[in-house]
C-alpha atoms as a PDB file:
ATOM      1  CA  UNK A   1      71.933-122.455 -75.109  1.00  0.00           C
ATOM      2  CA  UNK A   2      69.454-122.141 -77.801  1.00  0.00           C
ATOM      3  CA  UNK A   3      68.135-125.502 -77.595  1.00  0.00           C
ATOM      4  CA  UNK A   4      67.979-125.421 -73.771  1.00  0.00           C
ATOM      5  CA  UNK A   5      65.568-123.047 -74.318  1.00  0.00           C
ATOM      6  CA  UNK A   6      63.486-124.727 -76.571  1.00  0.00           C
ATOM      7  CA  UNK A   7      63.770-127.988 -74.691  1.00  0.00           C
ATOM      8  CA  UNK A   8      62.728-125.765 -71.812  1.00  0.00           C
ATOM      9  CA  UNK A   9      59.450-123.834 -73.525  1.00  0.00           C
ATOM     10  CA  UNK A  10      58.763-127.468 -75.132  1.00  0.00           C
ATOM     11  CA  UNK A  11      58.397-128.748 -71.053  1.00  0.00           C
ATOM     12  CA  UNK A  12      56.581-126.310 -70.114  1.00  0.00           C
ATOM     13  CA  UNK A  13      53.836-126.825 -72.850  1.00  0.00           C
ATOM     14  CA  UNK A  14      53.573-130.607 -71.799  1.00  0.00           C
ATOM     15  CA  UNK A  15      52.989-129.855 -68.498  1.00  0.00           C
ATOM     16  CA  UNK A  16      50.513-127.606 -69.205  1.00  0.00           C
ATOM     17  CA  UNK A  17      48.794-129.965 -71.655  1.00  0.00           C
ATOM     18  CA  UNK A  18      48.248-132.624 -68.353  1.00  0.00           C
ATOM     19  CA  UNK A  19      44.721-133.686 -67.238  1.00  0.00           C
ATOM     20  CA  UNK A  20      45.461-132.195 -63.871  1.00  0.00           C
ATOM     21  CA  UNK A  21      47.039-128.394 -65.429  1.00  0.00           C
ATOM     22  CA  UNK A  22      43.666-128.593 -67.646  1.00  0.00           C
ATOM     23  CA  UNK A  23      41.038-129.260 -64.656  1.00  0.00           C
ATOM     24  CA  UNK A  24      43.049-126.789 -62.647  1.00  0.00           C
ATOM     25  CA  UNK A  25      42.766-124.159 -65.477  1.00  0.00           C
ATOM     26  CA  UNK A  26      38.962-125.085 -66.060  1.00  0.00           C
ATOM     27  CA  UNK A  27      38.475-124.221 -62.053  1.00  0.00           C
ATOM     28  CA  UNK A  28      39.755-120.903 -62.365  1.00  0.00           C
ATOM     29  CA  UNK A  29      37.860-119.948 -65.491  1.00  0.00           C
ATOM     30  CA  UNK A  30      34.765-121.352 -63.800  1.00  0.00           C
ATOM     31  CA  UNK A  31      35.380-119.825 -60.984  1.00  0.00           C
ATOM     32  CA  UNK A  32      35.939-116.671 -62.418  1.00  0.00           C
ATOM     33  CA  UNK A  33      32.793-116.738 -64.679  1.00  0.00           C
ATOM     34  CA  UNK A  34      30.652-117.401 -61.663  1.00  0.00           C
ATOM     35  CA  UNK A  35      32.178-114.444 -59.448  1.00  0.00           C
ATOM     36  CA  UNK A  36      31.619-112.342 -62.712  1.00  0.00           C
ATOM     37  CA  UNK A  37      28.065-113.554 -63.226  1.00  0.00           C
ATOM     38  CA  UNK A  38      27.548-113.092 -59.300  1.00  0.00           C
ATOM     39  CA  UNK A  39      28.816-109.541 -59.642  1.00  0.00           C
ATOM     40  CA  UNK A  40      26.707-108.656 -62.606  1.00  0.00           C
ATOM     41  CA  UNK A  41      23.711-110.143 -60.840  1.00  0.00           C
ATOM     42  CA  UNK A  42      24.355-108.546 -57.632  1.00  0.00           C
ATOM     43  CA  UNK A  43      25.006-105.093 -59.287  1.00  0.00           C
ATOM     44  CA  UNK A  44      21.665-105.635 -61.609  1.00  0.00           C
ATOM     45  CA  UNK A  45      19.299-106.697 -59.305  1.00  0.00           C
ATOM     46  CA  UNK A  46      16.904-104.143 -58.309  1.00  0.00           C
ATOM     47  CA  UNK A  47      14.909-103.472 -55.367  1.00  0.00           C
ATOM     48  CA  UNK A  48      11.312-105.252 -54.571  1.00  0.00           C
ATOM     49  CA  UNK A  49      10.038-101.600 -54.205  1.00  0.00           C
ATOM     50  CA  UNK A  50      11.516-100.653 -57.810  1.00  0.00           C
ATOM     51  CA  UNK A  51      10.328-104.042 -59.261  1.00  0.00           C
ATOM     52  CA  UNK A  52       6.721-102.690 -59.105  1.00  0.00           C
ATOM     53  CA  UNK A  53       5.149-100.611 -62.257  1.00  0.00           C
ATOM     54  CA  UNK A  54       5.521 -96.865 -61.707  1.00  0.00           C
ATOM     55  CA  UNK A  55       1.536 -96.883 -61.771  1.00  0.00           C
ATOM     56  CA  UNK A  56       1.516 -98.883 -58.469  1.00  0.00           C
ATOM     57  CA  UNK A  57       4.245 -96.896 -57.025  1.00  0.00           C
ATOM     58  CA  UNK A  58       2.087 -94.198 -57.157  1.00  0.00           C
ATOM     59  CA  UNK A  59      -0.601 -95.441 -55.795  1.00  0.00           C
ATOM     60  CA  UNK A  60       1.281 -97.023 -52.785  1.00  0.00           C
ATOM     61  CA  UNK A  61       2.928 -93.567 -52.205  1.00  0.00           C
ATOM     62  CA  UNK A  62      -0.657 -91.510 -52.428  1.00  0.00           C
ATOM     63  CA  UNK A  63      -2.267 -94.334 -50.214  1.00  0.00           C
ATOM     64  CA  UNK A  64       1.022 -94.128 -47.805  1.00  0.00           C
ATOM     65  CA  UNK A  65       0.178 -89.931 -48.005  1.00  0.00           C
ATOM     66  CA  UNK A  66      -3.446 -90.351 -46.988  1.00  0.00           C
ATOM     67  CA  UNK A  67      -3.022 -92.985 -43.970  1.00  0.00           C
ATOM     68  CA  UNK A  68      -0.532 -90.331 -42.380  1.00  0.00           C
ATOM     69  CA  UNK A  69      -3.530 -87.765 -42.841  1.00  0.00           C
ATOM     70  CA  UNK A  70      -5.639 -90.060 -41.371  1.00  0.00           C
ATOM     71  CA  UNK A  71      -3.440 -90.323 -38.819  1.00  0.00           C
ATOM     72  CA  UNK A  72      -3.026 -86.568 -38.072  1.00  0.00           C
ATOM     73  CA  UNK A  73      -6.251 -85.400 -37.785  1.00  0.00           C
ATOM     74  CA  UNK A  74      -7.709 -88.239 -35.567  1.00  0.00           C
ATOM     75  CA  UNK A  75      -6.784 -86.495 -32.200  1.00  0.00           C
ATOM     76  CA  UNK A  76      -8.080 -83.479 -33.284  1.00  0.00           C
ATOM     77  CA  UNK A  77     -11.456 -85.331 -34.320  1.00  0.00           C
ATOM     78  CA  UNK A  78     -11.492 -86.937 -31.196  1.00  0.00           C
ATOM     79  CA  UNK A  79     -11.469 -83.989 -29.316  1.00  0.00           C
ATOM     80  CA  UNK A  80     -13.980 -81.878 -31.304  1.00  0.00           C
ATOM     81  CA  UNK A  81     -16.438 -84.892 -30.760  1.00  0.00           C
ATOM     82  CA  UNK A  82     -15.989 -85.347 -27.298  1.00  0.00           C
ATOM     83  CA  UNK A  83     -16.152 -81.842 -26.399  1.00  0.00           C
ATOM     84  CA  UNK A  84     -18.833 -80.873 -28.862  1.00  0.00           C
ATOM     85  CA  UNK A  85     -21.602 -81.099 -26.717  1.00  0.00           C
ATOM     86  CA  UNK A  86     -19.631 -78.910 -23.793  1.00  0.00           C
ATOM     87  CA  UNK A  87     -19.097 -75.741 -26.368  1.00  0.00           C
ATOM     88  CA  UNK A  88     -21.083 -72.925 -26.880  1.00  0.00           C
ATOM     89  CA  UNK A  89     -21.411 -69.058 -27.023  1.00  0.00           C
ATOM     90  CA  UNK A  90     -21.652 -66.654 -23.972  1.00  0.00           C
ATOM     91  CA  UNK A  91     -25.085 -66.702 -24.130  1.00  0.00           C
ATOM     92  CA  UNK A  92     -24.924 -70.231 -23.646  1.00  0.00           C
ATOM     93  CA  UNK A  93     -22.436 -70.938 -20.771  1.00  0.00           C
ATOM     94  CA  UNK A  94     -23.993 -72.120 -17.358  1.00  0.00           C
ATOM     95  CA  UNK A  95     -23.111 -70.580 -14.443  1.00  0.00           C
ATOM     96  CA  UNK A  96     -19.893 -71.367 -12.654  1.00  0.00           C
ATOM     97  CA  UNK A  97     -18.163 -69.263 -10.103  1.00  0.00           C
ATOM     98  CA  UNK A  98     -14.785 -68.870 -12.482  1.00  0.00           C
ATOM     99  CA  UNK A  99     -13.838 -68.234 -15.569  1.00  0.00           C
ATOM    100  CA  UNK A 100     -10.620 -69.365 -17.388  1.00  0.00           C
ATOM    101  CA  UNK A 101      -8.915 -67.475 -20.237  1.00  0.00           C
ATOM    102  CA  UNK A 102      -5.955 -68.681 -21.951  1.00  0.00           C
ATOM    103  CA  UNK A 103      -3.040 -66.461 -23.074  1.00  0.00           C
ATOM    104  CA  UNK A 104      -2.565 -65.648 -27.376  1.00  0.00           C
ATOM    105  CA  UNK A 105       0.314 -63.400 -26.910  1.00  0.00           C
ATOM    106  CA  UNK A 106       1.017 -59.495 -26.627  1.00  0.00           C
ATOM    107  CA  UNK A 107       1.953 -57.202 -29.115  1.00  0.00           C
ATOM    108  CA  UNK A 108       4.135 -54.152 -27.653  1.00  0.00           C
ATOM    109  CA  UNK A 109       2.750 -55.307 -24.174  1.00  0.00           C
ATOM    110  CA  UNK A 110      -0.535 -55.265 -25.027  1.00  0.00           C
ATOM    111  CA  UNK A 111      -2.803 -58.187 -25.361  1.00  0.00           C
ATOM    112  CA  UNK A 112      -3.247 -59.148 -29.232  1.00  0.00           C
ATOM    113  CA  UNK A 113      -6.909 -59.150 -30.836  1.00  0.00           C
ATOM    114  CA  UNK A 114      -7.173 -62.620 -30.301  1.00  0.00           C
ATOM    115  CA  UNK A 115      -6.286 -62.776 -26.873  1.00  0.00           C
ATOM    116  CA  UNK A 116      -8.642 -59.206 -26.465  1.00  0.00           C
ATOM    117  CA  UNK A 117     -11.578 -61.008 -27.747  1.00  0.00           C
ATOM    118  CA  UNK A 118     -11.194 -63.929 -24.991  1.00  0.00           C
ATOM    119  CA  UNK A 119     -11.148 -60.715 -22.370  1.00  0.00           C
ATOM    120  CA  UNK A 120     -13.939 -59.213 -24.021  1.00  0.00           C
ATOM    121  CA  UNK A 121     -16.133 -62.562 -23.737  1.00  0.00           C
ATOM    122  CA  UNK A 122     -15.251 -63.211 -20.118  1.00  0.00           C
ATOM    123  CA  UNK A 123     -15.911 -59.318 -19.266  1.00  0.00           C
ATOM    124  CA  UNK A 124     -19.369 -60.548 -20.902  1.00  0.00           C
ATOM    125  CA  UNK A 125     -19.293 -63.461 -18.706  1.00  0.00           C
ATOM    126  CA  UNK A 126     -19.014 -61.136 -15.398  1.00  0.00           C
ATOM    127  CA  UNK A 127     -21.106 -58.371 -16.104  1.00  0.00           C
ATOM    128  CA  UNK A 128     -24.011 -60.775 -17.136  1.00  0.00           C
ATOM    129  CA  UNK A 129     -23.623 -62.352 -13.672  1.00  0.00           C
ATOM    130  CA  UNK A 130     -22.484 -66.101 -15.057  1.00  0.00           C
ATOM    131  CA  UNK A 131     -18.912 -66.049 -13.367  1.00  0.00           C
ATOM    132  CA  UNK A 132     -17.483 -64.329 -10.373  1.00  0.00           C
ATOM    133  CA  UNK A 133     -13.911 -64.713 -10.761  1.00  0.00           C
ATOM    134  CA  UNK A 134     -11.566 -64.459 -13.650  1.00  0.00           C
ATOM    135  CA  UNK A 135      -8.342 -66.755 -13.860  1.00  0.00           C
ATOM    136  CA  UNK A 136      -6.196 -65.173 -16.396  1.00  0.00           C
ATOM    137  CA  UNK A 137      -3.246 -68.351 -17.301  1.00  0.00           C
ATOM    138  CA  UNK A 138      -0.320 -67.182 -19.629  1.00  0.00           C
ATOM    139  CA  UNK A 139       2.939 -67.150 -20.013  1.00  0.00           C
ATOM    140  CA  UNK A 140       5.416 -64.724 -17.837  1.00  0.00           C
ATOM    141  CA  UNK A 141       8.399 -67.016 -18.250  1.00  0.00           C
ATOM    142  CA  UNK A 142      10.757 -63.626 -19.217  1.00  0.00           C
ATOM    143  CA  UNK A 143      10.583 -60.663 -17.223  1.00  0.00           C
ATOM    144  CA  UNK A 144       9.966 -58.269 -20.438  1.00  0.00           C
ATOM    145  CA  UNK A 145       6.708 -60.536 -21.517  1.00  0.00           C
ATOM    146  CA  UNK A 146       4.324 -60.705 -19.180  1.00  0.00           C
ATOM    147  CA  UNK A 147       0.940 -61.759 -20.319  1.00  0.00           C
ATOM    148  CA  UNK A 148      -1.351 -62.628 -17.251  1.00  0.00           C
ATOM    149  CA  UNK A 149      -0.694 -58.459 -15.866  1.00  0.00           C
ATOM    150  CA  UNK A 150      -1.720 -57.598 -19.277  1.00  0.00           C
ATOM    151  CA  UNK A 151      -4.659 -59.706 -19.380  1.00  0.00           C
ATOM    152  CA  UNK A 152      -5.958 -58.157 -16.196  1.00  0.00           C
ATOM    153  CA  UNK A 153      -5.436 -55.051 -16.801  1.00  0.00           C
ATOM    154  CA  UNK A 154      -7.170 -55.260 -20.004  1.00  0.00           C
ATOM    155  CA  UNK A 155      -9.892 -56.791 -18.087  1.00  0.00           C
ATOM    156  CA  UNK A 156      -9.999 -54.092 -15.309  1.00  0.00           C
ATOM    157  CA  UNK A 157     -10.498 -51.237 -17.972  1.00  0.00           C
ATOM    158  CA  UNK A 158     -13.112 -53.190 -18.963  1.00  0.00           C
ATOM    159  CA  UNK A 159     -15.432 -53.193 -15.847  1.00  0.00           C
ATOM    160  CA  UNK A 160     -13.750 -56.358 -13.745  1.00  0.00           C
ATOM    161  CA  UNK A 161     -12.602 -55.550 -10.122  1.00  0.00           C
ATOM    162  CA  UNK A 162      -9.560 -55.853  -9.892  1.00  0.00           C
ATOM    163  CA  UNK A 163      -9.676 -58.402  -6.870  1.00  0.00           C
ATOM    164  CA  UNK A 164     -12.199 -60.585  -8.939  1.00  0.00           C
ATOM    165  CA  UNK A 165      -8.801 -61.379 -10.950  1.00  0.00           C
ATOM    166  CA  UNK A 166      -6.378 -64.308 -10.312  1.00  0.00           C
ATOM    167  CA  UNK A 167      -2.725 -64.127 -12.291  1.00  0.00           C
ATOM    168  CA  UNK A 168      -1.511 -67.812 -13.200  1.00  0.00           C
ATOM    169  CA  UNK A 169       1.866 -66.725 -14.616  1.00  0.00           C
ATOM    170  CA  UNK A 170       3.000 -70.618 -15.065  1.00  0.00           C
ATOM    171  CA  UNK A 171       0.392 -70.902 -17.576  1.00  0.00           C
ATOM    172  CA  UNK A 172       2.628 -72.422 -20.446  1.00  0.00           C
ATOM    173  CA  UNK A 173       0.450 -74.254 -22.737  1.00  0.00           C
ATOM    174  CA  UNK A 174      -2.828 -75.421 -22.280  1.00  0.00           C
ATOM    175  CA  UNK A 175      -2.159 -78.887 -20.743  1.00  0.00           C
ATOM    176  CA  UNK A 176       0.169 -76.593 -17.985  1.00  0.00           C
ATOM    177  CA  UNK A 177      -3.089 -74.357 -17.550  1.00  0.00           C
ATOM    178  CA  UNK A 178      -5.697 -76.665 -16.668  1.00  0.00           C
ATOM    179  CA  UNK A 179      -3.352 -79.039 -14.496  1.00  0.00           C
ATOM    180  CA  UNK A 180      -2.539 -76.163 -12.728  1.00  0.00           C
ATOM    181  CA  UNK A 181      -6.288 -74.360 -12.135  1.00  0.00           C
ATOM    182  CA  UNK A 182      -7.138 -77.736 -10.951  1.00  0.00           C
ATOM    183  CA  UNK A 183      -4.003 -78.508  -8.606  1.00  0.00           C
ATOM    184  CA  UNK A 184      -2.773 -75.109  -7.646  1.00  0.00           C
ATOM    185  CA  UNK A 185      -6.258 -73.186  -7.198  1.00  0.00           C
ATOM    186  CA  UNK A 186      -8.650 -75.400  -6.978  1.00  0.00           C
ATOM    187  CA  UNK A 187     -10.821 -75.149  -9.444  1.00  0.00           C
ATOM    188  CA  UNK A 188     -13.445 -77.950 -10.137  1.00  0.00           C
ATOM    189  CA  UNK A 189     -16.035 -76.101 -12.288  1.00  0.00           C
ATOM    190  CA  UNK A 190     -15.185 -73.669 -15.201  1.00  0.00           C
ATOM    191  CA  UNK A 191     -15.902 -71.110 -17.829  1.00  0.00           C
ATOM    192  CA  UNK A 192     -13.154 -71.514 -20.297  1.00  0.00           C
ATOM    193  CA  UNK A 193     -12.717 -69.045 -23.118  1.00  0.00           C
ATOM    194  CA  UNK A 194     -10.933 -68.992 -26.324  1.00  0.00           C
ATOM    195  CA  UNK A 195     -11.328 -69.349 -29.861  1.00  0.00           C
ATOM    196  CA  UNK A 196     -13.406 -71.846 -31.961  1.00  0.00           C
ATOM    197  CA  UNK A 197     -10.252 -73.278 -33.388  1.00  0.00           C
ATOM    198  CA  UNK A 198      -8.797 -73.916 -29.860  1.00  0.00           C
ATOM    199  CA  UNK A 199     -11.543 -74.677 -27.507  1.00  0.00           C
ATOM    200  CA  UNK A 200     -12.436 -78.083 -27.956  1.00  0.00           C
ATOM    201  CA  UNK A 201      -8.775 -78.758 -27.439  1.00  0.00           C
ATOM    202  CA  UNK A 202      -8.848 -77.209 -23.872  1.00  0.00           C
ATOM    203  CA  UNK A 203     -11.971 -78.282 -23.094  1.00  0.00           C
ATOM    204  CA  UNK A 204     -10.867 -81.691 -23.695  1.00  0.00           C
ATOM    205  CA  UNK A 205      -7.952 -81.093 -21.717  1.00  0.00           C
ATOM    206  CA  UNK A 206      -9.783 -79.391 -18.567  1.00  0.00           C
ATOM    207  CA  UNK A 207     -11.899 -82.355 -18.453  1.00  0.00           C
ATOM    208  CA  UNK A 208      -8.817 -84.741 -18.234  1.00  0.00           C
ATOM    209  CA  UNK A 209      -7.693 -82.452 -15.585  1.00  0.00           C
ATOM    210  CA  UNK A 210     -10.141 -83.094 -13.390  1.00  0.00           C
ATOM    211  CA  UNK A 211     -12.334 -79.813 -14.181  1.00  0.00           C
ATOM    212  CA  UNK A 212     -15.332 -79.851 -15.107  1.00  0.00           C
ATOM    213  CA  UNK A 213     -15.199 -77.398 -18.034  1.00  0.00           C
ATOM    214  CA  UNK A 214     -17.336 -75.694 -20.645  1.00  0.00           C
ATOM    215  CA  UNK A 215     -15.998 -73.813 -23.570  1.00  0.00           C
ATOM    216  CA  UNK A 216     -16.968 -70.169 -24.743  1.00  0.00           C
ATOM    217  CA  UNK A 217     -16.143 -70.551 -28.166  1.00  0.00           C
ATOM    218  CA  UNK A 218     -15.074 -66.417 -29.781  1.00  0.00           C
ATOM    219  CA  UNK A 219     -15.788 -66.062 -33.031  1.00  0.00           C
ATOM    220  CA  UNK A 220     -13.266 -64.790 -35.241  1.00  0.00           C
ATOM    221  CA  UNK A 221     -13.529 -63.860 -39.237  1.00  0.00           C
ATOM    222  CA  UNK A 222     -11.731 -66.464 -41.388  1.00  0.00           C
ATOM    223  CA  UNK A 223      -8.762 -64.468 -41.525  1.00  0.00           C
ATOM    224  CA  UNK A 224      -5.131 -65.939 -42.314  1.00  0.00           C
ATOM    225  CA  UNK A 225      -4.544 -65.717 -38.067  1.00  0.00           C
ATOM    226  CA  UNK A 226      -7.750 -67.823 -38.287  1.00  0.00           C
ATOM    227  CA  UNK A 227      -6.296 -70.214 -40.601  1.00  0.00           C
ATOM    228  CA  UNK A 228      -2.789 -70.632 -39.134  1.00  0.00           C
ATOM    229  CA  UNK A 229      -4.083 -71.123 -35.586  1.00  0.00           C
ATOM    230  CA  UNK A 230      -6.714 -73.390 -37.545  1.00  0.00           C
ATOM    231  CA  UNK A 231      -3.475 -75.412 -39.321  1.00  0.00           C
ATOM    232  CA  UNK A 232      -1.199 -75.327 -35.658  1.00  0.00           C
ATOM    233  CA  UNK A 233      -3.789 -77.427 -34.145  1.00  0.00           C
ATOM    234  CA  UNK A 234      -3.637 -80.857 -35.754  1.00  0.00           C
ATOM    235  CA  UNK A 235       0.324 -80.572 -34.644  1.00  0.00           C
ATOM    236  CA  UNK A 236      -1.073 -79.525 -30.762  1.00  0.00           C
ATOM    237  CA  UNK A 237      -3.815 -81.746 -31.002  1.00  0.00           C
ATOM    238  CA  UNK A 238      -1.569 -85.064 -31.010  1.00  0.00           C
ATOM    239  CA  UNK A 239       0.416 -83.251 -27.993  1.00  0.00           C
ATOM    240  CA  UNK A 240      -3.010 -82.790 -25.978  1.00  0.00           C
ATOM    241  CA  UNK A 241      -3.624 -86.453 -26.788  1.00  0.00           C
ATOM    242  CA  UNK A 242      -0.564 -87.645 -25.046  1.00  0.00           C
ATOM    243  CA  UNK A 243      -1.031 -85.317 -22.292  1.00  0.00           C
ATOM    244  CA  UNK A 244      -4.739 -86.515 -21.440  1.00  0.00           C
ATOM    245  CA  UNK A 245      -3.442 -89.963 -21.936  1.00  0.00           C
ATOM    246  CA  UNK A 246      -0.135 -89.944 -19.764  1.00  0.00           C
ATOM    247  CA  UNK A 247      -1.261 -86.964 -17.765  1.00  0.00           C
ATOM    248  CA  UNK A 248       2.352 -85.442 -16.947  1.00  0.00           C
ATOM    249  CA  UNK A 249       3.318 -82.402 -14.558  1.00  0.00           C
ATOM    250  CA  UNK A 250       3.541 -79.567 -16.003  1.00  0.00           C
ATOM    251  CA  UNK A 251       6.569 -77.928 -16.543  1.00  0.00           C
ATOM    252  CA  UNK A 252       6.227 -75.732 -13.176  1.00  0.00           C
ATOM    253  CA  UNK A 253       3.602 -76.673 -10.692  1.00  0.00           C
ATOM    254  CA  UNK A 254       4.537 -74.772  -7.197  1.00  0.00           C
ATOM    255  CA  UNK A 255       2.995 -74.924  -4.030  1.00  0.00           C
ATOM    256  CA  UNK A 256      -1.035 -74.552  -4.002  1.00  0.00           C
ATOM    257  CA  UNK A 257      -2.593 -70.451  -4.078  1.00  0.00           C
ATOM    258  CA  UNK A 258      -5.397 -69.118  -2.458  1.00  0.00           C
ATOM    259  CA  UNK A 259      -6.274 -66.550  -5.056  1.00  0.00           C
ATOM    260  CA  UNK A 260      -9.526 -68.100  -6.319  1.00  0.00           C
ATOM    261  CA  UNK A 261     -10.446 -69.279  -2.846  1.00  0.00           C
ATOM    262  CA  UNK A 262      -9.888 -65.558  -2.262  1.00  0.00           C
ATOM    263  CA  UNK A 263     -11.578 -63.826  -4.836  1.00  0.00           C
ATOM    264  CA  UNK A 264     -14.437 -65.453  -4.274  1.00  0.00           C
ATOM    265  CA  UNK A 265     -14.586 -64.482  -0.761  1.00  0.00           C
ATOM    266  CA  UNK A 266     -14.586 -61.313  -1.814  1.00  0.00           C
ATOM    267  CA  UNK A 267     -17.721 -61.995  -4.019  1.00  0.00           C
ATOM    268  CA  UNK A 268     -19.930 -63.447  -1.788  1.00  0.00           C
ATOM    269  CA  UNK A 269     -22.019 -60.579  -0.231  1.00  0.00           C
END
């Protein structure tokens, strides 16, 4: 039994001693040290954008940084250049039969000083004689928030008849305001007033409209309000873009009003 066994392991040793066994076995192993040096290489290998010196990476990622910038604040320099020419103070506006003032919110249903000052300015703009009709645009999307009532009611304690006042209470954003004074009550020619920060944008807008606007630009103190609403434009200012550029519906449009047609009427003598 024994020296089966041997006679056996002795076979085996032969046959693994043959050119073909060897050339088999030096397959595999090459095989195998290729798959392994694959592996390694494949597992080592970095990434072009980690290849480059940590200087450059820097550089790439501050030059990335400032093209976005770029980026951002061209609307908003577009707008401000085109418009510049069209904005000025009360003292400066032109004539036109209406004046537009945008809603800036309430604050325990009362306008907020921002939105007071725009009232106060187109008050300014009636009593000097430069407008005959108010359009007050804002937002009375909820029952418990109503800003256009507000607005004219600010405006009527202030000296403005009461029919010299047209409500726009679809007046969502700006784009929505000035598609609708144009569409719904026929406005061509306006007054608008608002803040520095946010009149060339609605100017700009107005004009793309089909109005032909000019902007009463309220001055505010460099507050943080100031500086926020200063801030939220570059983010509206690529929306206006779009919206002069595509020119959508806005979000409610409704069946044409004769309020301004109306109120002025009213004002002739």
């Amino acid at each position: 039994m024994r020296g089966a066994l041997v006679r056996g392991m002795r076979g085996m040793r032969r046959a693994r001693d043959t050119p073909g066994a060897r050339a088999a076995s030096g397959a595999r192993a090459a095989s195998g040290a290729r798959a392994a040096s694959e592996g390694g290489a494949n597992a080592k290998k970095p990434r072009p954008w980690l290849r480059l010196p940590r200087s450059r990476r820097r550089r790439l990622a501050v030059q990335g940084l400032m093209a976005l910038c770029v980026l951002a604040l061209l609307p908003a320099t577009w707008m401000r250049l085109g418009a510049d020419a069209r904005v000025g103070t009360t003292a400066d506006a032109p004539a036109r039969e209406v004046a537009m003032v945008f809603g800036a919110g309430l604050w325990k249903g009362r306008p907020t000083p921002y939105l007071a000052h725009r009232l106060d300015a187109a008050a300014e703009l009636y009593r000097t004689g430069k407008v005959k009709v108010v359009l007050v645009t804002g937002d009375n999307s909820r029952v418990e928030y109503d800003e256009p009532d507000a607005m004219r009611t600010y405006l009527t304690e202030r000296g403005v008849p009461d029919d010299r006042i047209v409500s726009d209470y679809a007046g969502f954003d700006s784009w929505d305001s000035c598609v609708r004074a144009k569409k719904i009550f026929g406005v061509d020619r306006a007054v608008l007033v608002s803040q520095g920060f946010h009149i060339h944008r609605a100017t700009t807008l107005c004009r793309s409209a089909g109005i032909d606007a000019y902007g009463v630009a309220v001055d505010e103190p460099r507050d943080a309000t100031w500086y926020y609403g200063g801030t939220r434009e570059l983010a509206a200012s690529g929306k206006a873009a779009l919206d002069a550029l595509f020119r959508p519906d806005p979000r409610f449009l409704g069946p044409q009003e004769a309020g301004v047609t109306e109120a002025l009427a009213s004002a002739t003598p």
